[in-house]
C-alpha atoms as a PDB file:
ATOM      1  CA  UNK A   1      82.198 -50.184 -15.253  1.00  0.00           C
ATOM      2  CA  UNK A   2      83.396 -46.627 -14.074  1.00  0.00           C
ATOM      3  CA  UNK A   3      79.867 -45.408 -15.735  1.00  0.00           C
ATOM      4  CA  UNK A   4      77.882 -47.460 -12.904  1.00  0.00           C
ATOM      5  CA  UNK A   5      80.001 -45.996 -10.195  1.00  0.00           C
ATOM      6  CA  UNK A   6      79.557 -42.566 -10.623  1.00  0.00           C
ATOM      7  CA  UNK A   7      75.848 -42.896 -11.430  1.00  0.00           C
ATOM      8  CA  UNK A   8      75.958 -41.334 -15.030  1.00  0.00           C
ATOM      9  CA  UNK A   9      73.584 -43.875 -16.512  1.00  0.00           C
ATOM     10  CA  UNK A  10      70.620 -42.724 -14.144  1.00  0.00           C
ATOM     11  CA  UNK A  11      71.394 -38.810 -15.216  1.00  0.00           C
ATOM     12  CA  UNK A  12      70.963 -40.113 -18.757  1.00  0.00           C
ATOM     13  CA  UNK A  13      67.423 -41.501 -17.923  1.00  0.00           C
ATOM     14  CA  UNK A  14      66.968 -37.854 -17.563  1.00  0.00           C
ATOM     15  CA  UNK A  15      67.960 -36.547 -21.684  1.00  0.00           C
ATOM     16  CA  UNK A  16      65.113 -36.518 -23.832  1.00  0.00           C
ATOM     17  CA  UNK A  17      67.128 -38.871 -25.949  1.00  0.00           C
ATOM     18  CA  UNK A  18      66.821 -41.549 -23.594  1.00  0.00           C
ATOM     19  CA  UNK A  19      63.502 -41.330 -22.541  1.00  0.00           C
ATOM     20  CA  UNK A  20      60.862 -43.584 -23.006  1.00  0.00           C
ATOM     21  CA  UNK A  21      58.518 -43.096 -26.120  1.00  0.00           C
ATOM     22  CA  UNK A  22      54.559 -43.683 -24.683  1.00  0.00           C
ATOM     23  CA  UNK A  23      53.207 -44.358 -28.226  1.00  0.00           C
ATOM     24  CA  UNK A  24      55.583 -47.531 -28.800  1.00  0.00           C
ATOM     25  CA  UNK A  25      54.852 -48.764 -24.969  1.00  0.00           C
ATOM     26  CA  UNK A  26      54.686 -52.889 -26.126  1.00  0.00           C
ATOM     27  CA  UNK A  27      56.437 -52.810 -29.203  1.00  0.00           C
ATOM     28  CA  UNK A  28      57.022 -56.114 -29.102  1.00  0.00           C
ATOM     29  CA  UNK A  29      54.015 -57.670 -29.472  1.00  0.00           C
ATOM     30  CA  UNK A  30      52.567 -56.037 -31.690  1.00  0.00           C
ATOM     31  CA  UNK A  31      51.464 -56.379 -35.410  1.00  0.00           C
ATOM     32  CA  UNK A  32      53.766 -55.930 -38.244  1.00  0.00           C
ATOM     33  CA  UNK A  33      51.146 -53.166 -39.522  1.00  0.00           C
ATOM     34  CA  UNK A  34      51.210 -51.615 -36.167  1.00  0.00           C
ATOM     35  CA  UNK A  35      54.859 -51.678 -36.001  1.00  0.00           C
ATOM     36  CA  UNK A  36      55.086 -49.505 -39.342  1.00  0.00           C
ATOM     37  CA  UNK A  37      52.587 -47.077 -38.982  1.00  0.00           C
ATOM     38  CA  UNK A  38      54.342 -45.984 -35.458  1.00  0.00           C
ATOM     39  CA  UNK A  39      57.476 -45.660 -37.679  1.00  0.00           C
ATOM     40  CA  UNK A  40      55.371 -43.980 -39.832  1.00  0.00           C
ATOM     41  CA  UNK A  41      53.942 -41.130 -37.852  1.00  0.00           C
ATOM     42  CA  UNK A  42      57.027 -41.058 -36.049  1.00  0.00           C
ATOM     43  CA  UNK A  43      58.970 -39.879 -38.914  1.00  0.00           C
ATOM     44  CA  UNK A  44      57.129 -36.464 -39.046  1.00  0.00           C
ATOM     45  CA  UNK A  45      58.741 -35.337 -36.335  1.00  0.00           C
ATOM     46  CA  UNK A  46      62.280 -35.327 -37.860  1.00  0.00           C
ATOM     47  CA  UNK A  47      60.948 -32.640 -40.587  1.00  0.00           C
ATOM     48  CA  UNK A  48      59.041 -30.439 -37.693  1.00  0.00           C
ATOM     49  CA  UNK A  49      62.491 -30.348 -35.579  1.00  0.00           C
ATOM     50  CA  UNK A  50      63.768 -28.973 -38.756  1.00  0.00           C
ATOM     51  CA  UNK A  51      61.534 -26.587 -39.713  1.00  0.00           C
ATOM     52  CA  UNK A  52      62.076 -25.002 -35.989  1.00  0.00           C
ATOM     53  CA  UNK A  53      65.852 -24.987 -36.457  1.00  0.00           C
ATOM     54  CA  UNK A  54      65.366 -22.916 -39.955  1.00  0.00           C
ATOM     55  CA  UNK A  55      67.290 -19.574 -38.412  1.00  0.00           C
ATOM     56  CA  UNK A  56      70.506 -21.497 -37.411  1.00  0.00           C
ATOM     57  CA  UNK A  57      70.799 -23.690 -40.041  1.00  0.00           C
ATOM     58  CA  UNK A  58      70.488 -20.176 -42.527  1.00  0.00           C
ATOM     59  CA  UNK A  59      72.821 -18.727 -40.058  1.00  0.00           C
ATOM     60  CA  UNK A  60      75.101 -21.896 -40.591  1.00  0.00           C
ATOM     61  CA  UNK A  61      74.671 -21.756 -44.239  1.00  0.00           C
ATOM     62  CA  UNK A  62      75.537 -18.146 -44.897  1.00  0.00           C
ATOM     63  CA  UNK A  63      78.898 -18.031 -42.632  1.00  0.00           C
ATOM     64  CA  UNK A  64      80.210 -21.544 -43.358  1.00  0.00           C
ATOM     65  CA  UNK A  65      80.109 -19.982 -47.534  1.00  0.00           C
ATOM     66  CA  UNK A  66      82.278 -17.165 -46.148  1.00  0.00           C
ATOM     67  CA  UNK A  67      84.764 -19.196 -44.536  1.00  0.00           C
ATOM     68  CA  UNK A  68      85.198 -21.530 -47.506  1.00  0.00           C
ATOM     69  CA  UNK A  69      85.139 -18.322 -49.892  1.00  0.00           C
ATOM     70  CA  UNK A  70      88.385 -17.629 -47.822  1.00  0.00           C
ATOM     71  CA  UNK A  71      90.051 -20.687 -48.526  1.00  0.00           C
ATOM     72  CA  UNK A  72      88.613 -22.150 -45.306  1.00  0.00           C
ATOM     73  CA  UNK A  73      87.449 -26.326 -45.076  1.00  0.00           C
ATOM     74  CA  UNK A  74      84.275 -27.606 -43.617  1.00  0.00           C
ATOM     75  CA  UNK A  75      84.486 -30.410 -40.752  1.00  0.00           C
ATOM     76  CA  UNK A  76      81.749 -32.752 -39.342  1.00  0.00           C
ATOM     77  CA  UNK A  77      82.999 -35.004 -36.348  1.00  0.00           C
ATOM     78  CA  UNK A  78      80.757 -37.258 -33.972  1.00  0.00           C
ATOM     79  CA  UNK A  79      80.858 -41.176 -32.954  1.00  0.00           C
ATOM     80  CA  UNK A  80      78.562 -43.870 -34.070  1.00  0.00           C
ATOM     81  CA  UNK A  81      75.347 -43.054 -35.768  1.00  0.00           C
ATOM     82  CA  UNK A  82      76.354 -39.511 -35.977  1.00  0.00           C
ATOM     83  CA  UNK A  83      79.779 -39.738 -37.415  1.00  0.00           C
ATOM     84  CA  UNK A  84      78.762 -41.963 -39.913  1.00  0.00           C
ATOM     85  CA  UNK A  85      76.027 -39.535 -41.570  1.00  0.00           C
ATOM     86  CA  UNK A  86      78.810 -36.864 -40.995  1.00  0.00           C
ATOM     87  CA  UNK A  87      81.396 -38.962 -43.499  1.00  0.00           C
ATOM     88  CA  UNK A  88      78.593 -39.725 -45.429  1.00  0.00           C
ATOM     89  CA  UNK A  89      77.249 -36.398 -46.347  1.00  0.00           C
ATOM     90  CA  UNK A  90      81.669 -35.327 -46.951  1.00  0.00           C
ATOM     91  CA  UNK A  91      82.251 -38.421 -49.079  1.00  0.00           C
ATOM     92  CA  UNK A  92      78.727 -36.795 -51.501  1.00  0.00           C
ATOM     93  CA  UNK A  93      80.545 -33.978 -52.082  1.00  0.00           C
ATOM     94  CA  UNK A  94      83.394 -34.847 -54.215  1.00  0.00           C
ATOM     95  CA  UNK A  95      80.870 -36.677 -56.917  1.00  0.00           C
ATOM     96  CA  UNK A  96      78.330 -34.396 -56.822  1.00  0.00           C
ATOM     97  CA  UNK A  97      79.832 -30.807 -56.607  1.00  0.00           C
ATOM     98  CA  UNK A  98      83.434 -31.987 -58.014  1.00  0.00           C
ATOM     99  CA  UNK A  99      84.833 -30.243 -55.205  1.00  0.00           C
ATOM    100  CA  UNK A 100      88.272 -30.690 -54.116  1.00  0.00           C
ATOM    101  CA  UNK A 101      87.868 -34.402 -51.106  1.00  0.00           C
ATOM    102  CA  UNK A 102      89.577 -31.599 -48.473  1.00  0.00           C
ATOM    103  CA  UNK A 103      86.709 -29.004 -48.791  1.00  0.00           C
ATOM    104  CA  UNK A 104      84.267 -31.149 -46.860  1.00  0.00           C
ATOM    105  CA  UNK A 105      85.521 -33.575 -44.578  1.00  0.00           C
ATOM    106  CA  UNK A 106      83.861 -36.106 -42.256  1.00  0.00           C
ATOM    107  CA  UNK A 107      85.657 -37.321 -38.741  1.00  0.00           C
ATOM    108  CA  UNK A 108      84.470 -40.519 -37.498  1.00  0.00           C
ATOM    109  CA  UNK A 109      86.061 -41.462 -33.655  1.00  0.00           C
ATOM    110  CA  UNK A 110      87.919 -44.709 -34.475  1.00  0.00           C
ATOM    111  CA  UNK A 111      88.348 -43.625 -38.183  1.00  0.00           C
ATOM    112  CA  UNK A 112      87.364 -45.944 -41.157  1.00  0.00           C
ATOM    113  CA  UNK A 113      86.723 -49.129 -39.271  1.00  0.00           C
ATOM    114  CA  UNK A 114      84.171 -46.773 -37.089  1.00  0.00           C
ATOM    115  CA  UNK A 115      82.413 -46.694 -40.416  1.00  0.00           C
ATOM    116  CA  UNK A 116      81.102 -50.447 -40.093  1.00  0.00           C
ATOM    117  CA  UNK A 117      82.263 -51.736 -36.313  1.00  0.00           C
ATOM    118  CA  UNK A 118      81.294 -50.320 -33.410  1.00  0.00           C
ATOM    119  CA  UNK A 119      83.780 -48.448 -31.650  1.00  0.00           C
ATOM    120  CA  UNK A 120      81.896 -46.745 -28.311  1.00  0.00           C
ATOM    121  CA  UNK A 121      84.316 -46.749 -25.995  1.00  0.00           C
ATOM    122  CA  UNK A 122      86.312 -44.079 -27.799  1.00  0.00           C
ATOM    123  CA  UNK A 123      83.533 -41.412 -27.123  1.00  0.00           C
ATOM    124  CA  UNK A 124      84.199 -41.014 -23.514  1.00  0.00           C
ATOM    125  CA  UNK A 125      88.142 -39.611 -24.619  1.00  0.00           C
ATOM    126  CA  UNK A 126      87.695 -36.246 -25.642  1.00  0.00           C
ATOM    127  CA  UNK A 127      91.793 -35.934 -26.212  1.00  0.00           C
ATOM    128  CA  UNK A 128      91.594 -38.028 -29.037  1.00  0.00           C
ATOM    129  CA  UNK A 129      89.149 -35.889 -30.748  1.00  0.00           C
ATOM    130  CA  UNK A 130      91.431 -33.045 -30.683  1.00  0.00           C
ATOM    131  CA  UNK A 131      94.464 -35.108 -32.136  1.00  0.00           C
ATOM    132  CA  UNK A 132      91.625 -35.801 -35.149  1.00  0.00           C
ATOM    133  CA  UNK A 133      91.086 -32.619 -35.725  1.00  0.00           C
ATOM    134  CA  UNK A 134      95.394 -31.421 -35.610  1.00  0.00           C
ATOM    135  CA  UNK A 135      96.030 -34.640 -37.781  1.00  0.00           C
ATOM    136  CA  UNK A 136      94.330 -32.347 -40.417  1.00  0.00           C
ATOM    137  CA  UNK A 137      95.979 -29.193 -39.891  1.00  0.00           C
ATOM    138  CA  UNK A 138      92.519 -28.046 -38.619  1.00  0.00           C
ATOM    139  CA  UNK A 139      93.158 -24.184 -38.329  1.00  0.00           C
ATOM    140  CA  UNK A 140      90.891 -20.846 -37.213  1.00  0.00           C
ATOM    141  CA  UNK A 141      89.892 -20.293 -41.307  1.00  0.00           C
ATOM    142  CA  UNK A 142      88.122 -23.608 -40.666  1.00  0.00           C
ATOM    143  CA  UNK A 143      84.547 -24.729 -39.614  1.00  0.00           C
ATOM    144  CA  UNK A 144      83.477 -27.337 -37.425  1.00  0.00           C
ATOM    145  CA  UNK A 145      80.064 -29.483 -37.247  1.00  0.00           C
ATOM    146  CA  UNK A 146      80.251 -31.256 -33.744  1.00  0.00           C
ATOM    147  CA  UNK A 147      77.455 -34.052 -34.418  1.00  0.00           C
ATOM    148  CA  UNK A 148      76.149 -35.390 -30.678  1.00  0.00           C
ATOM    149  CA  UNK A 149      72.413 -36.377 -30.320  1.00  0.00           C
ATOM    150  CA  UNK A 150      72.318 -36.596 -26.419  1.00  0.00           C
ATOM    151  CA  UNK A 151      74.580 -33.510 -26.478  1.00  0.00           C
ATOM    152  CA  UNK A 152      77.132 -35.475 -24.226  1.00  0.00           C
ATOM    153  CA  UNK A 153      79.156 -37.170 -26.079  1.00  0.00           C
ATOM    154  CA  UNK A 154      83.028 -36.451 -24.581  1.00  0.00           C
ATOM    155  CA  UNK A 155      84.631 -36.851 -28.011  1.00  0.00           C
ATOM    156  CA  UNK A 156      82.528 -34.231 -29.565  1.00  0.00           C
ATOM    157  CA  UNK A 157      82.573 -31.617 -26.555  1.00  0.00           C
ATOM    158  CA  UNK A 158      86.289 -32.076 -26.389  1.00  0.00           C
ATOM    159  CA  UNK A 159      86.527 -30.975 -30.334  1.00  0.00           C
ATOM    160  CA  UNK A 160      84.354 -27.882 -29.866  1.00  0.00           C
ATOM    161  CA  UNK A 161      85.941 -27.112 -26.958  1.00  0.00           C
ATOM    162  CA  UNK A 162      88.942 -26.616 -29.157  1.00  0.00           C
ATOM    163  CA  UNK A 163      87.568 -25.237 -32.244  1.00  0.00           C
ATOM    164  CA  UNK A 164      86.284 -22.385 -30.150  1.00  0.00           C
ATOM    165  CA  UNK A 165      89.431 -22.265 -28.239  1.00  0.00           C
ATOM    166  CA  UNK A 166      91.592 -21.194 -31.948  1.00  0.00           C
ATOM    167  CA  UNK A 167      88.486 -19.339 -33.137  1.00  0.00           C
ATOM    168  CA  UNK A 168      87.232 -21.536 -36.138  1.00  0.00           C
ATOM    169  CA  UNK A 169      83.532 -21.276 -36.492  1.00  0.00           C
ATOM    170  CA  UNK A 170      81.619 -23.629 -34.135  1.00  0.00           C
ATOM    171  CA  UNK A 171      78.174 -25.422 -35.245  1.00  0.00           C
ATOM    172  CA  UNK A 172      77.218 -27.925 -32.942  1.00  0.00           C
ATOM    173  CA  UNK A 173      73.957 -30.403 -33.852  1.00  0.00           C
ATOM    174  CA  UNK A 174      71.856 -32.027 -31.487  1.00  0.00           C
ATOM    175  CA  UNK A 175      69.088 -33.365 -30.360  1.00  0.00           C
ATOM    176  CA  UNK A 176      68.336 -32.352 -26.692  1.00  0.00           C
ATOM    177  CA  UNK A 177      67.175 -28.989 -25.386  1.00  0.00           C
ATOM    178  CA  UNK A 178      69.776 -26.431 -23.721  1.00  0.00           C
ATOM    179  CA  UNK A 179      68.809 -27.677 -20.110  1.00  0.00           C
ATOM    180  CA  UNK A 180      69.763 -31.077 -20.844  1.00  0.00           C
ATOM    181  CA  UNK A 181      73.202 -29.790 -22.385  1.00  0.00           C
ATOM    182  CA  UNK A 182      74.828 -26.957 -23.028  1.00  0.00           C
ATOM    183  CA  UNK A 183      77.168 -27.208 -25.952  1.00  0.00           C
ATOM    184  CA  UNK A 184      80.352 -24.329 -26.488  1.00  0.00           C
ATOM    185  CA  UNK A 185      79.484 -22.972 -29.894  1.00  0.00           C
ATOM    186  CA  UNK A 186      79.174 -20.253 -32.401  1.00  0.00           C
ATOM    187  CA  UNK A 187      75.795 -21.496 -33.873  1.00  0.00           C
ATOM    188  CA  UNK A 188      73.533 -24.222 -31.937  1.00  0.00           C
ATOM    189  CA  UNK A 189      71.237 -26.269 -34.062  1.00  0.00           C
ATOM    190  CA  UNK A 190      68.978 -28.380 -31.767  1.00  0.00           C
ATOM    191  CA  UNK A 191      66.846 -30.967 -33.620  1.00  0.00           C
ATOM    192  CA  UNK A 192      64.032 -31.747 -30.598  1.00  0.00           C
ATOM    193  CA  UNK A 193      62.571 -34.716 -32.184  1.00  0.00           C
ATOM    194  CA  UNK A 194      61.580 -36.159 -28.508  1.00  0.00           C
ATOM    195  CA  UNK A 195      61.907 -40.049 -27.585  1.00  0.00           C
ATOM    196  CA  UNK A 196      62.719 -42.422 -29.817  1.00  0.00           C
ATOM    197  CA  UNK A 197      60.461 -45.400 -30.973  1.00  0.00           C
ATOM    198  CA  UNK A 198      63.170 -47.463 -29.313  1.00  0.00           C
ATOM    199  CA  UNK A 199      64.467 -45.544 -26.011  1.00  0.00           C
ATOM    200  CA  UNK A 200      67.922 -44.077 -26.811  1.00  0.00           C
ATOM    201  CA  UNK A 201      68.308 -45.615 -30.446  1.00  0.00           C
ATOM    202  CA  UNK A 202      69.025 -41.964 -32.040  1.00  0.00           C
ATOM    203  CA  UNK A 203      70.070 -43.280 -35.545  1.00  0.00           C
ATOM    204  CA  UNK A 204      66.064 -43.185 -35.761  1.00  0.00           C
ATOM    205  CA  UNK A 205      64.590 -39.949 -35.435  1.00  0.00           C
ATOM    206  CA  UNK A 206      67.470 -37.826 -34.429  1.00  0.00           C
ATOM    207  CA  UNK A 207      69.690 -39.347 -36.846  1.00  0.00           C
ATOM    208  CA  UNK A 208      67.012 -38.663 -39.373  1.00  0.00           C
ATOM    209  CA  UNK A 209      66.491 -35.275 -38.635  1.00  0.00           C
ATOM    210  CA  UNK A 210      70.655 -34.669 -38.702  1.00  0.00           C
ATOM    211  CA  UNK A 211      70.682 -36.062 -42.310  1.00  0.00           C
ATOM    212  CA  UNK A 212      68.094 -33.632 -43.165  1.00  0.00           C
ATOM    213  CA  UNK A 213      70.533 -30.409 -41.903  1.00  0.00           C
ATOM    214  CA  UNK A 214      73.369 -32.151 -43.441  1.00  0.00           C
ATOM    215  CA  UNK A 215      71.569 -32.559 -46.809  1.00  0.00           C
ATOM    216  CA  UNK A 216      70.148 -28.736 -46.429  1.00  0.00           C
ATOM    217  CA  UNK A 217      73.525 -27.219 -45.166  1.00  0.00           C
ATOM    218  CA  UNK A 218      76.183 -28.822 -47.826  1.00  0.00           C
ATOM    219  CA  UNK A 219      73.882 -28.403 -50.926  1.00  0.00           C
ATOM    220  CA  UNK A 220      72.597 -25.059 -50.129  1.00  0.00           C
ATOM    221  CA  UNK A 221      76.531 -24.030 -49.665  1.00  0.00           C
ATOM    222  CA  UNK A 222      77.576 -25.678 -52.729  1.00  0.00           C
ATOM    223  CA  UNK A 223      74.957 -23.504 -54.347  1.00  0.00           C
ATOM    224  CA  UNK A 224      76.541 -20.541 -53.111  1.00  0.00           C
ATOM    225  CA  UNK A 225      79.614 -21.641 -54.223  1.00  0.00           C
ATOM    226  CA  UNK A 226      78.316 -21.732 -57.522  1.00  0.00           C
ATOM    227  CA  UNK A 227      78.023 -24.894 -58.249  1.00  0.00           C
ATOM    228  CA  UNK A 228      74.938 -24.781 -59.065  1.00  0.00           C
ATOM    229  CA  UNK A 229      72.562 -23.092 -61.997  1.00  0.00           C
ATOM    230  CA  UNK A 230      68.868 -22.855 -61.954  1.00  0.00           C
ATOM    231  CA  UNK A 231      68.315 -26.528 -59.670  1.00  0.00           C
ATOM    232  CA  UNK A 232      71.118 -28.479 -62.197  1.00  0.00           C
ATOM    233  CA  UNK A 233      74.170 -29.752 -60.518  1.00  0.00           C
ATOM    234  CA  UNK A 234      76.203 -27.974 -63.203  1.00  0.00           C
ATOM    235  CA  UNK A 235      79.961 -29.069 -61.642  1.00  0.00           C
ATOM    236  CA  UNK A 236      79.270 -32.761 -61.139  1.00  0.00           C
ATOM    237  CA  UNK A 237      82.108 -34.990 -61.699  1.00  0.00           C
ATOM    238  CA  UNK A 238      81.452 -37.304 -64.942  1.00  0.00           C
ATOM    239  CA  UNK A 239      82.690 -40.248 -63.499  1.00  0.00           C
ATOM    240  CA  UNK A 240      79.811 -42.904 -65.315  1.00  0.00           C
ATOM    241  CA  UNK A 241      77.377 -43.550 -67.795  1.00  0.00           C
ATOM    242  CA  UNK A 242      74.431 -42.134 -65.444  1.00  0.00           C
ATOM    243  CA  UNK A 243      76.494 -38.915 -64.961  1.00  0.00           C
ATOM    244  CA  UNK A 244      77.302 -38.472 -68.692  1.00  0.00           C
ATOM    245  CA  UNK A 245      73.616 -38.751 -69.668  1.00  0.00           C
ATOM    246  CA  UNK A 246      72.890 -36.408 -67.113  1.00  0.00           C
ATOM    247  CA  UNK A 247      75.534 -33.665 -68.118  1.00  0.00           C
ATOM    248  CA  UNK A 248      74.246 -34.419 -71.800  1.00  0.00           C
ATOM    249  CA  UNK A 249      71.007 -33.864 -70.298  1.00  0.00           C
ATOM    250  CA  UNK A 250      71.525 -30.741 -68.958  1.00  0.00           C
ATOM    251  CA  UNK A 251      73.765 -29.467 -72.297  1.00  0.00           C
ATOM    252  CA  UNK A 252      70.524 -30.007 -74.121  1.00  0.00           C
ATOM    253  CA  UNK A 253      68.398 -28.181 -71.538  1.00  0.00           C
ATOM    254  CA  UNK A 254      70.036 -25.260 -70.500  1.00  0.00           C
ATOM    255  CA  UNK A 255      72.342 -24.527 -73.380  1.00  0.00           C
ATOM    256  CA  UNK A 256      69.749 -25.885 -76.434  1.00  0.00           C
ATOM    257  CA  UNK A 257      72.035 -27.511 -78.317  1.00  0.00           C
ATOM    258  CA  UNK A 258      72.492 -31.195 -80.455  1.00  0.00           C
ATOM    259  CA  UNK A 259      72.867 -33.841 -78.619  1.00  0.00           C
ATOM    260  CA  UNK A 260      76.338 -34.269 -80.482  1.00  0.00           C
ATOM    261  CA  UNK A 261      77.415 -30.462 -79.889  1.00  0.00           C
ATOM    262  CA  UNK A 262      76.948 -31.371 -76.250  1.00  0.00           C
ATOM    263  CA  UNK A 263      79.536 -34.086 -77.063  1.00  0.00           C
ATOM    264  CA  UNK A 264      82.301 -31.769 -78.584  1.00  0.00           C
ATOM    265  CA  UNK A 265      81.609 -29.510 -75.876  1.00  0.00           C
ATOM    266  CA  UNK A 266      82.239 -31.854 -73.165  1.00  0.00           C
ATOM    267  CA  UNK A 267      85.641 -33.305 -75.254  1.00  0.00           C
ATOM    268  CA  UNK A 268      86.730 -29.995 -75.553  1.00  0.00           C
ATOM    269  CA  UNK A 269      86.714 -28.520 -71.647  1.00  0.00           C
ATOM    270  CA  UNK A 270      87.792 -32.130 -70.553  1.00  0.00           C
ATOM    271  CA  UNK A 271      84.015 -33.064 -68.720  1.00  0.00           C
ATOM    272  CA  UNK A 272      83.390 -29.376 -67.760  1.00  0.00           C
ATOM    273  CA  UNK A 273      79.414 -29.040 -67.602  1.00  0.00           C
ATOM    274  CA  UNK A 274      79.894 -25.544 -66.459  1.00  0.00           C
ATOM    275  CA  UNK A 275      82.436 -24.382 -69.123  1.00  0.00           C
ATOM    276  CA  UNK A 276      80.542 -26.275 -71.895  1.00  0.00           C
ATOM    277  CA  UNK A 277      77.345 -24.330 -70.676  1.00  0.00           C
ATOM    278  CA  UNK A 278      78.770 -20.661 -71.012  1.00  0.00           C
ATOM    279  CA  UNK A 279      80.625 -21.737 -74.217  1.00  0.00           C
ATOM    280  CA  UNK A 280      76.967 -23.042 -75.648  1.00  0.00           C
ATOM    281  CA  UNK A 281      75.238 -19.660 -74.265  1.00  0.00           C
ATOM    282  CA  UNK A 282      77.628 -17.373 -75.285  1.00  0.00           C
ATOM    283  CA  UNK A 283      79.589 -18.857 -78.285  1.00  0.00           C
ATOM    284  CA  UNK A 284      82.917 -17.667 -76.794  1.00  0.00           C
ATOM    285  CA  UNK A 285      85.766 -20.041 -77.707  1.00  0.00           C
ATOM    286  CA  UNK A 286      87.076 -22.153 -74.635  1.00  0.00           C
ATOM    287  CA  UNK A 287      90.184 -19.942 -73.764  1.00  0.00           C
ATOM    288  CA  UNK A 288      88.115 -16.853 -73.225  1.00  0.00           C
ATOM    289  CA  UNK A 289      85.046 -18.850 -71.723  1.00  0.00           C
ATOM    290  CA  UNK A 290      87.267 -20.220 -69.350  1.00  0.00           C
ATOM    291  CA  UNK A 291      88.974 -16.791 -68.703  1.00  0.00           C
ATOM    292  CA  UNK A 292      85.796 -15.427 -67.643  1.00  0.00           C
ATOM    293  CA  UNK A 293      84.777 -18.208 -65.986  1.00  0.00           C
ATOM    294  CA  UNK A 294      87.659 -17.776 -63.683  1.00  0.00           C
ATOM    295  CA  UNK A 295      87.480 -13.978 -63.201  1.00  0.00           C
ATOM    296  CA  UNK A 296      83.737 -15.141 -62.132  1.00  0.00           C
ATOM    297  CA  UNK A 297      84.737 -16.838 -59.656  1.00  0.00           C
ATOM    298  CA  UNK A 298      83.670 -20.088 -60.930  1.00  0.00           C
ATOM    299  CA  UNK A 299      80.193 -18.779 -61.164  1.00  0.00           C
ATOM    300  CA  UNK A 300      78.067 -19.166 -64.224  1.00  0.00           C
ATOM    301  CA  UNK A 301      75.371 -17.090 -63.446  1.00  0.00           C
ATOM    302  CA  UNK A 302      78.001 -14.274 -62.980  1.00  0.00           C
ATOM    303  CA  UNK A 303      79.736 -14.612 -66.070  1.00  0.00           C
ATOM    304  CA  UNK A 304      76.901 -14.511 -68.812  1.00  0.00           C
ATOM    305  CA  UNK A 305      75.952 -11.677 -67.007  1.00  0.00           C
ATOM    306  CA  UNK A 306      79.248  -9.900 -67.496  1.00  0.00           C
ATOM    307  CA  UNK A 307      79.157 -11.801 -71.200  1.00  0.00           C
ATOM    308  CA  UNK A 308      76.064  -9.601 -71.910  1.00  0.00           C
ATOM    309  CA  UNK A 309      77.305  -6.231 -70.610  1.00  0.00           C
ATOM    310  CA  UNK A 310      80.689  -6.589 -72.892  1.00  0.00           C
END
């Protein structure tokens, strides 16, 4: 009740999160059809906010690869709509990249029952966002997404606050323009997809629009990583039938072989789409493919090159 004493619930009349969308004035009695094509011309605006964010979310892109280069991890935290699509986008990583589950992590307030219950009343605490964040040894070589759509939310101020505090590197998304909040970061990515279809129900366009930077941010630094050759996810973790076929798939493609030389390959590196690749390409055996591979840096692209030149 403390929020209608101090009058904070008028102020948030005032974000552009909470304001009231014109074009779905009556929602309620309208058509089915009607209903669906406001959806439907609503949802451009997720991919415009997007496009105007392109120079953070390259800035982003570039200096979260350097800190993980350096042995650094990548955090997302927020509450509700936004913490979920932060452990969503962290839990991806592992089965798609093969990358270590500490490399990307996702920070939910209220932790793993947060992931299907509601648990709102733990975003006013900003204290408890900062325990998260030391629970995980969160140091300066790290780097911190702070996910809040109004811009407000206590538990995500109070871990940026903090981040910035030991020096790790600061993103902050959200959906709100500076005046409505200012945020304490290194990088500010604001998604301005205006009022939602239903006033204040940001898991619509805002949380649409934060997928989108997620989805653009970890795959564009897992390419960087090289994990990635040509547009093939080349260190995906062969953990079912879909994901065999596709790493036979790509054994066949890339490195024009049998479909049962793809087979060896794969028994020989133990699942290694990557080392079966340069071992197809180059015809080195798998000590000295995986040798270079290493002194590559894990990158393929890098190592045929320095195949060629030896």
């Amino acid at each position: 009740m403390s929020n209608l004493n101090n009058g904070s619930i008028n102020n948030n009349y005032r974000i552009l999160t909470e304001q009231i969308n014109l074009k779905s004035n009556e929602l309620d009695i309208k058509s089915t059809n009607e209903i669906v094509k406001i959806f439907s011309e609503a949802d451009k605006e997720p991919q415009k906010a997007v496009e105007n964010s392109i120079p953070e979310i390259v800035k982003a892109i570039d200096e979260i690869t350097v800190r993980l280069k350096s042995n650094g991890r990548l955090f997302y935290i927020g509450t509700g709509t936004s913490g979920r699509l932060g452990v969503l986008d962290a839990s991806e990583c592992p089965p798609t990249f093969c990358t270590n589950p500490d490399l990307v992590q996702g920070i939910i307030a209220g932790g793993i029952p947060s992931l299907t219950r509601s648990s709102e009343s733990l975003e006013d605490v900003s204290e408890i966002s900062i325990a998260d964040l030391k629970s995980r040894c969160f140091s300066n070589r790290d780097v911190l997404i702070g996910i809040t759509s109004s811009g407000r939310t206590p538990y995500v101020i109070g871990a940026l606050d903090y981040s910035k505090s030991i020096n790790a590197l600061t993103i902050s998304i959200s959906s709100v323009p500076e005046s409505d909040s200012a945020l304490n970061n290194d990088i500010d990515i604001r998604l301005i997809t205006g009022p939602e279809i239903l006033a204040g129900s940001t898991r619509l366009k805002a949380g649409t629009a934060t997928k989108m930077v997620l989805n653009i941010i970890s795959t564009s630094v897992m390419i960087k990583l090289g994990k990635v050759y040509g547009n093939r996810m080349i260190d995906l973790s062969i953990s079912n039938d879909k994901l065999f076929d596709r790493a036979i798939g790509i054994l066949l493609d890339i490195g024009s072989v049998e479909k049962e030389t793809a087979v060896q390959l794969l028994k020989k590196t133990n699942g290694s789409v990557k080392l079966s690749l340069l071992i197809a390409l180059t015809g080195m055996d798998v000590f000295k493919a995986r040798q270079l591979l290493n002194n590559s840096k894990g990158n393929l692209r890098t190592a045929l090159i320095s195949a060629k030149s030896d």
